[in-house]
N, C-alpha and C. Protein backbone atom coordinates (compact mmCIF):
# COMPACT_ATOMS: atom_id res chain seq x y z
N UNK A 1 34.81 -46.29 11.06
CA UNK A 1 35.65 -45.13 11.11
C UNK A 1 34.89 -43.88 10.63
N UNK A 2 34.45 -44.20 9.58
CA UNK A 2 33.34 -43.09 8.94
C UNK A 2 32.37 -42.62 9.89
N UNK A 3 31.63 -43.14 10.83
CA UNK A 3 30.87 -43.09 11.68
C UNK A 3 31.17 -42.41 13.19
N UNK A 4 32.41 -42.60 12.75
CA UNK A 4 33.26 -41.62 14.25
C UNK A 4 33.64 -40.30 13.92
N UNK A 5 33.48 -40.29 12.58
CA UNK A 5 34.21 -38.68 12.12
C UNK A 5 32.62 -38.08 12.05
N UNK A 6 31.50 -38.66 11.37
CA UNK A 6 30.38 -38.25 11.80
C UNK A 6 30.13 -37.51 12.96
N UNK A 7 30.44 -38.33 13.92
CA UNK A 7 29.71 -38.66 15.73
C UNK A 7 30.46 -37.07 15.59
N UNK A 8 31.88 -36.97 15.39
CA UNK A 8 32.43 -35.98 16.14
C UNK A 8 32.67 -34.84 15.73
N UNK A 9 31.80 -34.96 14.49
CA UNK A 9 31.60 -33.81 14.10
C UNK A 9 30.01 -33.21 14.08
N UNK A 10 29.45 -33.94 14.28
CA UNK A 10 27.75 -33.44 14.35
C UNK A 10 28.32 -33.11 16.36
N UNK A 11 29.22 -33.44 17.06
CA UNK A 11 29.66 -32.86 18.67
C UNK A 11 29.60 -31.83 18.57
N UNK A 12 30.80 -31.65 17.27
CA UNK A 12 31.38 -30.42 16.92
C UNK A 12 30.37 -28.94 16.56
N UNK A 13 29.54 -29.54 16.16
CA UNK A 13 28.42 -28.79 15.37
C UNK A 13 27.39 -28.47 16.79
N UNK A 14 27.32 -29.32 17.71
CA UNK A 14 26.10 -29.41 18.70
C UNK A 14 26.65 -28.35 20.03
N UNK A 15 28.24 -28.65 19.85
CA UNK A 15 28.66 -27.90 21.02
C UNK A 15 28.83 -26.20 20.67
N UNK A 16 28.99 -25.94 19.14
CA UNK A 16 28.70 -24.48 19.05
C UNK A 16 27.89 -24.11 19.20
N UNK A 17 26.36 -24.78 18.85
CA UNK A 17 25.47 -24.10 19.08
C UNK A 17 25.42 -24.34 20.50
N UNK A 18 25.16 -24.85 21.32
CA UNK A 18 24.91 -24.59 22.79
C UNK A 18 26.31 -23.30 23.25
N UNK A 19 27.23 -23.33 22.91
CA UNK A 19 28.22 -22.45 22.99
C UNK A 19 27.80 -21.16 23.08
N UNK A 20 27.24 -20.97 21.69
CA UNK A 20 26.87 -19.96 21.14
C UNK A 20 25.51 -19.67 21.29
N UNK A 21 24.33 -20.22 21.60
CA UNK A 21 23.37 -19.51 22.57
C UNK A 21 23.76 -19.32 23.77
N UNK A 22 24.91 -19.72 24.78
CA UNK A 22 24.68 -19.27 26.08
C UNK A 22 25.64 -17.57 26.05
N UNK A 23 26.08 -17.36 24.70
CA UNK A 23 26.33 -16.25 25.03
C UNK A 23 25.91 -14.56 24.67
N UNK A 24 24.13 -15.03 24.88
CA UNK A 24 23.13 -13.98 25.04
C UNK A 24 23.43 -12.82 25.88
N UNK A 25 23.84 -13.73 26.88
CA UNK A 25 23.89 -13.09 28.88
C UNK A 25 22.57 -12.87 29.17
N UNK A 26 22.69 -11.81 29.87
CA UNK A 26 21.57 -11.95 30.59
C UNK A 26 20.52 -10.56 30.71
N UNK A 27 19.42 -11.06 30.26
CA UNK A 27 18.22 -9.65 30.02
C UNK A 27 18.62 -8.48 30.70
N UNK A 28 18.43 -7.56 30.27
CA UNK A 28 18.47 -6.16 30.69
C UNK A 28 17.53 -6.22 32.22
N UNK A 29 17.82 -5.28 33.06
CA UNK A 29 17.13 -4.86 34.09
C UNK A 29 16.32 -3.71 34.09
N UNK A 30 16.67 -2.66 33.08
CA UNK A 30 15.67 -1.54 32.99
C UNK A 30 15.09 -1.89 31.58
N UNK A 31 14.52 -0.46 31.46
CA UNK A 31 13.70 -0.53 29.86
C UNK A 31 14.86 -0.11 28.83
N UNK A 32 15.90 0.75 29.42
CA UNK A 32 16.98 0.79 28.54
C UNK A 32 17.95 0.57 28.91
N UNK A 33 18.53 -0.05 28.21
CA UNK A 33 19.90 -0.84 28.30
C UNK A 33 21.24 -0.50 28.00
N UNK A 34 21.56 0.63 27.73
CA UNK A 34 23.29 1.31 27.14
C UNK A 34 24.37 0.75 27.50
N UNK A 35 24.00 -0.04 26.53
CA UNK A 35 25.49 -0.62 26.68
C UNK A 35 26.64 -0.74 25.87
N UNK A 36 26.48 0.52 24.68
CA UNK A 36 27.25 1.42 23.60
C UNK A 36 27.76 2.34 24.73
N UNK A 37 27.11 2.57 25.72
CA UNK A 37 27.41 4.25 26.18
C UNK A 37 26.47 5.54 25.22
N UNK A 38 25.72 5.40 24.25
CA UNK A 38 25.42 6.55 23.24
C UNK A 38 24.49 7.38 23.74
N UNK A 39 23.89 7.25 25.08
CA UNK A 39 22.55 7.66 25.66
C UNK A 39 22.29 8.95 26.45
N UNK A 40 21.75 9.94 25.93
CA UNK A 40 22.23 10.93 27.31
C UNK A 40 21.35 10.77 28.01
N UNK A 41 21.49 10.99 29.60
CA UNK A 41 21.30 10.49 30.40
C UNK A 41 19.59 11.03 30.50
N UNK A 42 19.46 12.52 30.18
CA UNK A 42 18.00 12.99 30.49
C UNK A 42 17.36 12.04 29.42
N UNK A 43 17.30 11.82 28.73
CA UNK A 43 16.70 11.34 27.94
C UNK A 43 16.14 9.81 28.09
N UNK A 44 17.63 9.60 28.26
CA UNK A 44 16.94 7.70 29.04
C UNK A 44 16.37 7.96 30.34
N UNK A 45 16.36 8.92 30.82
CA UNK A 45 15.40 9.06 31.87
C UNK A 45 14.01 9.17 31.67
N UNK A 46 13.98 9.84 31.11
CA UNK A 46 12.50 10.17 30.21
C UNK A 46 12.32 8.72 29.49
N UNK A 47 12.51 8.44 28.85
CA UNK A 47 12.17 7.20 28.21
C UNK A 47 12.17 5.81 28.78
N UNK A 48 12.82 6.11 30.24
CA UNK A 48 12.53 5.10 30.83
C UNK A 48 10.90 4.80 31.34
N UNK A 49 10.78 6.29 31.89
CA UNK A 49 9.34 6.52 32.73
C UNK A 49 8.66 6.34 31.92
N UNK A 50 8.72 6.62 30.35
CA UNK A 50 7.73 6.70 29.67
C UNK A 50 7.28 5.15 29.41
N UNK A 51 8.35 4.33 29.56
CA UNK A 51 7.89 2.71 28.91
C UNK A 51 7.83 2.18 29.97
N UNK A 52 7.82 2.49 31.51
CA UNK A 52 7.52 1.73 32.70
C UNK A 52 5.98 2.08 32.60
N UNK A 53 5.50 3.39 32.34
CA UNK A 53 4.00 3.93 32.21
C UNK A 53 2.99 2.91 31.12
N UNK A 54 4.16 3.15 29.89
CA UNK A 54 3.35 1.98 28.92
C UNK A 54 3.01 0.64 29.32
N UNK A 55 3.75 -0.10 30.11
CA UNK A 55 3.77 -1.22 30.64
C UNK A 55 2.34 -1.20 31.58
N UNK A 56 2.31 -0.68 32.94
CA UNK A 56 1.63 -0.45 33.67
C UNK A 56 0.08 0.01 32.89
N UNK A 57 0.39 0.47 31.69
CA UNK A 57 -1.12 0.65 31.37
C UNK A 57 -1.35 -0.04 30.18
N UNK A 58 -0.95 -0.35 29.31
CA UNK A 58 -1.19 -1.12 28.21
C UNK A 58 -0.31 -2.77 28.44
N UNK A 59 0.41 -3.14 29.71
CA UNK A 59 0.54 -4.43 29.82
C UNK A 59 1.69 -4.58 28.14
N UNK A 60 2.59 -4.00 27.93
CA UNK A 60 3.58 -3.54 27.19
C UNK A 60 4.70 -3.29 27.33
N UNK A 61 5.74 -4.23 27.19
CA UNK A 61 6.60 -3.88 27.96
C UNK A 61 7.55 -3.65 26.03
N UNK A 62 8.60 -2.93 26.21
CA UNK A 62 9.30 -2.25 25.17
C UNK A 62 10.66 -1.94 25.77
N UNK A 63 11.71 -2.92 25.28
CA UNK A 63 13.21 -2.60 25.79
C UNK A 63 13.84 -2.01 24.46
N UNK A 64 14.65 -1.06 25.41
CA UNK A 64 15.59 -0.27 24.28
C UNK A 64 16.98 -0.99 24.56
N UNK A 65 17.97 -1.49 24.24
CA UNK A 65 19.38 -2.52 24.12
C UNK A 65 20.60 -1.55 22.92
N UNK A 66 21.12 -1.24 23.66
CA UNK A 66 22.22 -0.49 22.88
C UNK A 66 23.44 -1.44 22.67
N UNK A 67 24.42 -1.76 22.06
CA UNK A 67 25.66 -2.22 21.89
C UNK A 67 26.50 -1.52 21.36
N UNK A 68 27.84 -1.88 21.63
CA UNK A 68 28.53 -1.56 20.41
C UNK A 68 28.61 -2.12 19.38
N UNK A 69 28.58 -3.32 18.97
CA UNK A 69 28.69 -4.37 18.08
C UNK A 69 27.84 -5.38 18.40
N UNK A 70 27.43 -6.32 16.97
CA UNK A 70 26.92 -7.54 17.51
C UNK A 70 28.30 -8.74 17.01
N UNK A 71 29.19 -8.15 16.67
CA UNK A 71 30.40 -9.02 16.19
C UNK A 71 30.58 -9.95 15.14
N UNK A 72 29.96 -9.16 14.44
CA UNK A 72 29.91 -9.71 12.49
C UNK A 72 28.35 -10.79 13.01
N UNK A 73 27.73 -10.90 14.22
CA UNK A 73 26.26 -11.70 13.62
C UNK A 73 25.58 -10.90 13.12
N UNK A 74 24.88 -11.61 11.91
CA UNK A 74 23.75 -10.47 11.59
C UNK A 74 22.81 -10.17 12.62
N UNK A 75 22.18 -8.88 12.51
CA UNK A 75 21.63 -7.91 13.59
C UNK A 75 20.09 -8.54 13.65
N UNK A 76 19.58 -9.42 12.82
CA UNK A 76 18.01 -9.79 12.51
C UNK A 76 18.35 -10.97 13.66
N UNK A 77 19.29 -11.53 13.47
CA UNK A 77 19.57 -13.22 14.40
C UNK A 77 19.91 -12.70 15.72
N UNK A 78 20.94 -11.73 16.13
CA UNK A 78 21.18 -11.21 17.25
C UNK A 78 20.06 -10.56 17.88
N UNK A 79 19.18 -9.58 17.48
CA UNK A 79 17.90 -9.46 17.92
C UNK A 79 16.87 -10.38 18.35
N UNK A 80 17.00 -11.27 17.86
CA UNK A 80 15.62 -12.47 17.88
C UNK A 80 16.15 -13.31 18.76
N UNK A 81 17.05 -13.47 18.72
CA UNK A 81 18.12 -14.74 19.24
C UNK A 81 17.97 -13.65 21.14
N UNK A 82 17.95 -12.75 21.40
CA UNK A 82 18.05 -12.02 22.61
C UNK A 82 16.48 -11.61 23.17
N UNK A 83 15.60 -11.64 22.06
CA UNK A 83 13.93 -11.49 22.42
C UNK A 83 13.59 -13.14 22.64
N UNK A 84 13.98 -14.04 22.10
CA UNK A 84 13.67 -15.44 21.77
C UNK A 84 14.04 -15.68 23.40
N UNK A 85 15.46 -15.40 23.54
CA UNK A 85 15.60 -16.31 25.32
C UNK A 85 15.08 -15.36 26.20
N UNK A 86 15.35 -14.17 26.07
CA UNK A 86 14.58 -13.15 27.50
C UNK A 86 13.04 -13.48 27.95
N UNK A 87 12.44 -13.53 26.95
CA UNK A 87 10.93 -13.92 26.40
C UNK A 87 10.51 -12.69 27.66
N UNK A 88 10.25 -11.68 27.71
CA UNK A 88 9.86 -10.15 28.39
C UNK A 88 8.52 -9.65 27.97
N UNK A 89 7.84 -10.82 27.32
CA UNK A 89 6.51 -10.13 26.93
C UNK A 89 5.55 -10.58 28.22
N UNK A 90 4.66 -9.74 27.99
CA UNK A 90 3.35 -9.79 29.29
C UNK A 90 3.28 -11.02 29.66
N UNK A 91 3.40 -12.35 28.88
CA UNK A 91 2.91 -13.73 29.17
C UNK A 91 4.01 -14.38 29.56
N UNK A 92 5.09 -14.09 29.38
CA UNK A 92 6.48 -14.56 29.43
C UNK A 92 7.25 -15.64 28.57
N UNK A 93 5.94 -15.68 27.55
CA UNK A 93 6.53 -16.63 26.01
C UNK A 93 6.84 -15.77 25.49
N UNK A 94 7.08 -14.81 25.31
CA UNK A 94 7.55 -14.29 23.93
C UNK A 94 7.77 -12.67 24.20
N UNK A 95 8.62 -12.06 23.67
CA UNK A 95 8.93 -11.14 23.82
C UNK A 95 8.25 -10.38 23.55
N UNK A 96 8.29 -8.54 23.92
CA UNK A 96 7.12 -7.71 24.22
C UNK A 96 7.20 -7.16 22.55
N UNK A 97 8.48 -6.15 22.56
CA UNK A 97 9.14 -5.60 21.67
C UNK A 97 10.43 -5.04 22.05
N UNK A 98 11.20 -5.32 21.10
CA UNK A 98 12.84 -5.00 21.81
C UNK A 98 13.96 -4.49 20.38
N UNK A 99 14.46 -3.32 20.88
CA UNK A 99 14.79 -2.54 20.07
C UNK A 99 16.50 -2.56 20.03
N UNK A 100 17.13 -3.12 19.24
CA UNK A 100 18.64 -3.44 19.06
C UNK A 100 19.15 -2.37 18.77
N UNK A 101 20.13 -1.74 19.08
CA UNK A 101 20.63 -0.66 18.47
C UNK A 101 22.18 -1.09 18.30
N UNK A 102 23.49 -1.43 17.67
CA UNK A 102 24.67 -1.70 17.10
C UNK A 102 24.86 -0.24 16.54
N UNK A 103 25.86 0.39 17.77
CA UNK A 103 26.38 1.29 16.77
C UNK A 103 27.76 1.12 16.05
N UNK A 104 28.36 0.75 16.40
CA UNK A 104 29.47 0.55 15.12
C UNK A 104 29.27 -0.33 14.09
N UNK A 105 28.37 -1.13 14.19
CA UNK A 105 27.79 -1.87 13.28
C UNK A 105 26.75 -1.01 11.92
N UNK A 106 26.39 0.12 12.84
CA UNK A 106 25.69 1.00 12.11
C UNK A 106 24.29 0.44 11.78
N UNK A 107 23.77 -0.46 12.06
CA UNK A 107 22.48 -1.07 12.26
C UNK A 107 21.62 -0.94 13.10
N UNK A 108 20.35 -1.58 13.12
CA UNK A 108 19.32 -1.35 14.38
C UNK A 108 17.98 -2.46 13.67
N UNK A 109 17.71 -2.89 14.88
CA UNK A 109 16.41 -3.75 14.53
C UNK A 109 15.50 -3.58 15.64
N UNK A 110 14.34 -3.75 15.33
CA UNK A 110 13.12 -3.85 16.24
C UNK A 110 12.45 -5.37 16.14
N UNK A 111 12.45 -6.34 16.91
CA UNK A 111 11.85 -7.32 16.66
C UNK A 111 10.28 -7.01 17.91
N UNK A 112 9.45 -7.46 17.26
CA UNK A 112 7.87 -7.61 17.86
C UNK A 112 7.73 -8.85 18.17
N UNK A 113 7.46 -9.35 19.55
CA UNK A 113 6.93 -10.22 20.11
C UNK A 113 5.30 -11.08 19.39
N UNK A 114 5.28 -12.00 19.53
CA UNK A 114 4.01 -12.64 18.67
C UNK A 114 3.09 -11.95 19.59
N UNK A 115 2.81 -11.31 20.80
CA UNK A 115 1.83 -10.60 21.19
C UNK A 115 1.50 -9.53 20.38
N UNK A 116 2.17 -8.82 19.68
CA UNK A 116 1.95 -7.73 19.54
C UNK A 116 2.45 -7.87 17.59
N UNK A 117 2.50 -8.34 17.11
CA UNK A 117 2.38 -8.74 15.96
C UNK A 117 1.42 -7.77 14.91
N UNK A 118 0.13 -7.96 15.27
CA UNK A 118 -1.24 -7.66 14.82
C UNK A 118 -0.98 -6.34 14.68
N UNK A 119 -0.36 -5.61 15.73
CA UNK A 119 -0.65 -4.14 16.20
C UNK A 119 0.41 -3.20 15.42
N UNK A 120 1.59 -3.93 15.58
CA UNK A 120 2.76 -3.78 14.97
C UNK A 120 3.43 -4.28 14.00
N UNK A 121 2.74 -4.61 12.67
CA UNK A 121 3.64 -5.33 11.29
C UNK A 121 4.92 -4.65 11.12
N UNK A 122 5.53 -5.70 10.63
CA UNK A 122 6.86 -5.47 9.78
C UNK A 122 6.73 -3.92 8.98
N UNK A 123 6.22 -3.78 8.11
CA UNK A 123 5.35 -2.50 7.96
C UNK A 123 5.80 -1.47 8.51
N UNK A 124 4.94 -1.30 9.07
CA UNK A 124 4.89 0.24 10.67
C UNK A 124 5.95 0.41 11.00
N UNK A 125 6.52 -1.19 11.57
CA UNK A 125 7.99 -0.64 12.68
C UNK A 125 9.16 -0.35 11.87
N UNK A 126 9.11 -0.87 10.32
CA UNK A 126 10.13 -0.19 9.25
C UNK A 126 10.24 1.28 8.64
N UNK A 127 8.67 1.35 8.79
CA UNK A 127 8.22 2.95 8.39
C UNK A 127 9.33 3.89 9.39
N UNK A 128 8.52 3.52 10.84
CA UNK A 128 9.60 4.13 11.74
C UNK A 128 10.57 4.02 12.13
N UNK A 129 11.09 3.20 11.67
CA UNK A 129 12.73 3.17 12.11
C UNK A 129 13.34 3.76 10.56
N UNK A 130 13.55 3.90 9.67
CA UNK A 130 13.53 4.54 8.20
C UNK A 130 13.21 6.05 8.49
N UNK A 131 12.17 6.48 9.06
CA UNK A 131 11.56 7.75 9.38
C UNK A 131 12.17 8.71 10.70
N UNK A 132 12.26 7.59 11.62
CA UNK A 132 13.02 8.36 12.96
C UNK A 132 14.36 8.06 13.17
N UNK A 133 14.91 6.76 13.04
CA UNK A 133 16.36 6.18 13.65
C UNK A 133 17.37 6.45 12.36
N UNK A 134 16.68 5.97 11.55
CA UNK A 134 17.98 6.21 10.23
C UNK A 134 18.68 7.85 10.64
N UNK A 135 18.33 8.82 10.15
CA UNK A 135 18.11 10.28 10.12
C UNK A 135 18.92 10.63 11.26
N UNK A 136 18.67 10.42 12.57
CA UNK A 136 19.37 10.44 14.07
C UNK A 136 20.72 9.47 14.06
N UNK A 137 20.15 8.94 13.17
CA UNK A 137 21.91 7.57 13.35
C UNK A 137 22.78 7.58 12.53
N UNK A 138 22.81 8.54 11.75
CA UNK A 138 23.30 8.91 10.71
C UNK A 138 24.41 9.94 11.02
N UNK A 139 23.57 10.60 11.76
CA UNK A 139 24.44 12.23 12.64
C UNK A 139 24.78 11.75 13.67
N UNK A 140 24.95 10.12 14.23
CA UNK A 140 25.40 9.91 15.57
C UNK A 140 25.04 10.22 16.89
N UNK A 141 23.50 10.77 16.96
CA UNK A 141 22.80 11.26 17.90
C UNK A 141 21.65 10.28 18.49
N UNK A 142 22.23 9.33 18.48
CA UNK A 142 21.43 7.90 18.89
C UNK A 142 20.07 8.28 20.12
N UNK A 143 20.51 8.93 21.04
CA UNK A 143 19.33 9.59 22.28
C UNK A 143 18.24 10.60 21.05
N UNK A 144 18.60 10.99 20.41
CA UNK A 144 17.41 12.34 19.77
C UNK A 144 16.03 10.83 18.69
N UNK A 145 16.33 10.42 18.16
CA UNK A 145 15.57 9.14 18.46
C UNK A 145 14.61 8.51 19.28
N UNK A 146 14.96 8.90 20.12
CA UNK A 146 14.39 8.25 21.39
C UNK A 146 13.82 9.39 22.30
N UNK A 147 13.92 10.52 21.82
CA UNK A 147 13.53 11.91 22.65
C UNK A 147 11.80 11.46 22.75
N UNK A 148 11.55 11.71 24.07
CA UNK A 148 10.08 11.89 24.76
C UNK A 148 9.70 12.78 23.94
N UNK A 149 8.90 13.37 22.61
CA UNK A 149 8.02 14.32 22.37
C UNK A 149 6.74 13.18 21.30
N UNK A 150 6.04 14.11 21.13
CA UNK A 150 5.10 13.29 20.49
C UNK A 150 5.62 12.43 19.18
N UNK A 151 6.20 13.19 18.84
CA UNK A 151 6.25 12.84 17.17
C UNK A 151 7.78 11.22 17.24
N UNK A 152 7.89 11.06 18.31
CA UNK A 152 8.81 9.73 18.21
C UNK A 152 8.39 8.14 17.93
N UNK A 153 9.72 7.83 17.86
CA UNK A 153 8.77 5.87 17.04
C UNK A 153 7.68 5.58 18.59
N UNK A 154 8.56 5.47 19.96
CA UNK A 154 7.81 5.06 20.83
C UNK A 154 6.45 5.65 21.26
N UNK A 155 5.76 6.91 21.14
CA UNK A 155 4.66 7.68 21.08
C UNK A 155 4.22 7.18 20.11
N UNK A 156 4.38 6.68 19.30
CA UNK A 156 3.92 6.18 18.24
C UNK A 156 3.20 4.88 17.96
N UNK A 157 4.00 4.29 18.45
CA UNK A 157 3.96 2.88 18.94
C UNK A 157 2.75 2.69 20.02
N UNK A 158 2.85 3.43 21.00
CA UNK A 158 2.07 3.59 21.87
C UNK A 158 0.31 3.75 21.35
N UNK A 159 0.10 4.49 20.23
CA UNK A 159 -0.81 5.30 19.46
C UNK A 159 -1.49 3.76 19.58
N UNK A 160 -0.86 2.55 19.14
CA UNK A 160 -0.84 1.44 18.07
C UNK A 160 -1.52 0.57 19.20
N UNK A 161 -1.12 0.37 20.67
CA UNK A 161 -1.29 -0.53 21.54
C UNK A 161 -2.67 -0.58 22.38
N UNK A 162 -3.39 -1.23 22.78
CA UNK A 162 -4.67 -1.18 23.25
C UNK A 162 -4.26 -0.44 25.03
N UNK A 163 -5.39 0.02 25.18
CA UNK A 163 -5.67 1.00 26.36
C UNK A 163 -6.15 0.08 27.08
């Protein structure tokens, strides 16, 4: 009897998680993804071209992923957990770099693909997100963040990536 409440509960346990990874969905199709709505439109335009360019020349690919919520998961597991199955990096193990944004959650994460690790520590991509996203996300201006001029995380980033 003991052994059946086991069985059906380690089910119980096996069927959330398969549950609950299949409901990733499914990778983005551009480099940015709005799916908060927070984006103005020139801007993700610009920032689109700018990370289709990075790609094409540094073999870099960099998704921007907006939400509204990640729904009480923490934002470190929801990030990884969405770079982990897309796997969008140059080799197609592992993700490039992919940038979470939760706005009602009021959070944001950048997870780095094991390609790009070396180039990009924990470090750097905290510096800049602390330095550029906090400041912009604060005032609810989620696109000024992400504005094409030099001085942004992604120009930045770029600085970091081999030619």
């Amino acid at each position: 009897m003991r052994g059946i409440a086991l069985a059906g509960l380690l089910s119980i346990l096996l069927w959330g998680q398969v549950s609950y990874a299949a409901e990733v969905g499914p990778a983005p199709r551009t480099y940015v993804e709005d799916r908060a709505g927070v984006m103005n439109a020139q801007i993700k335009t610009q920032l689109i071209g700018l990370l289709q360019e990075l790609e094409q020349k540094a073999k870099a690919r960099i998704i921007v992923l907006t939400v509204q919520t990640t729904d009480g998961m923490d934002i470190h597991q929801y990030t990884f957990e969405r770079a982990d199955q897309w796997k969008f990096g140059p080799n197609k193990k592992s993700a490039g770099v992919l940038i979470v944004v939760a706005v009602k959650d009021r959070k944001y994460r950048t997870e780095v693909g094991y390609d790009w690790e070396g180039i990009l520590p924990d470090s750097r991509v905290g510096e800049l997100g602390r330095k550029y996203f906090v400041p912009y996300f604060k005032q609810k201006a989620y696109s000024m963040a992400f504005r094409s001029d030099e001085n942004r995380p992604i120009h930045i980033i770029v600085q970091f990536l081999p030619k």
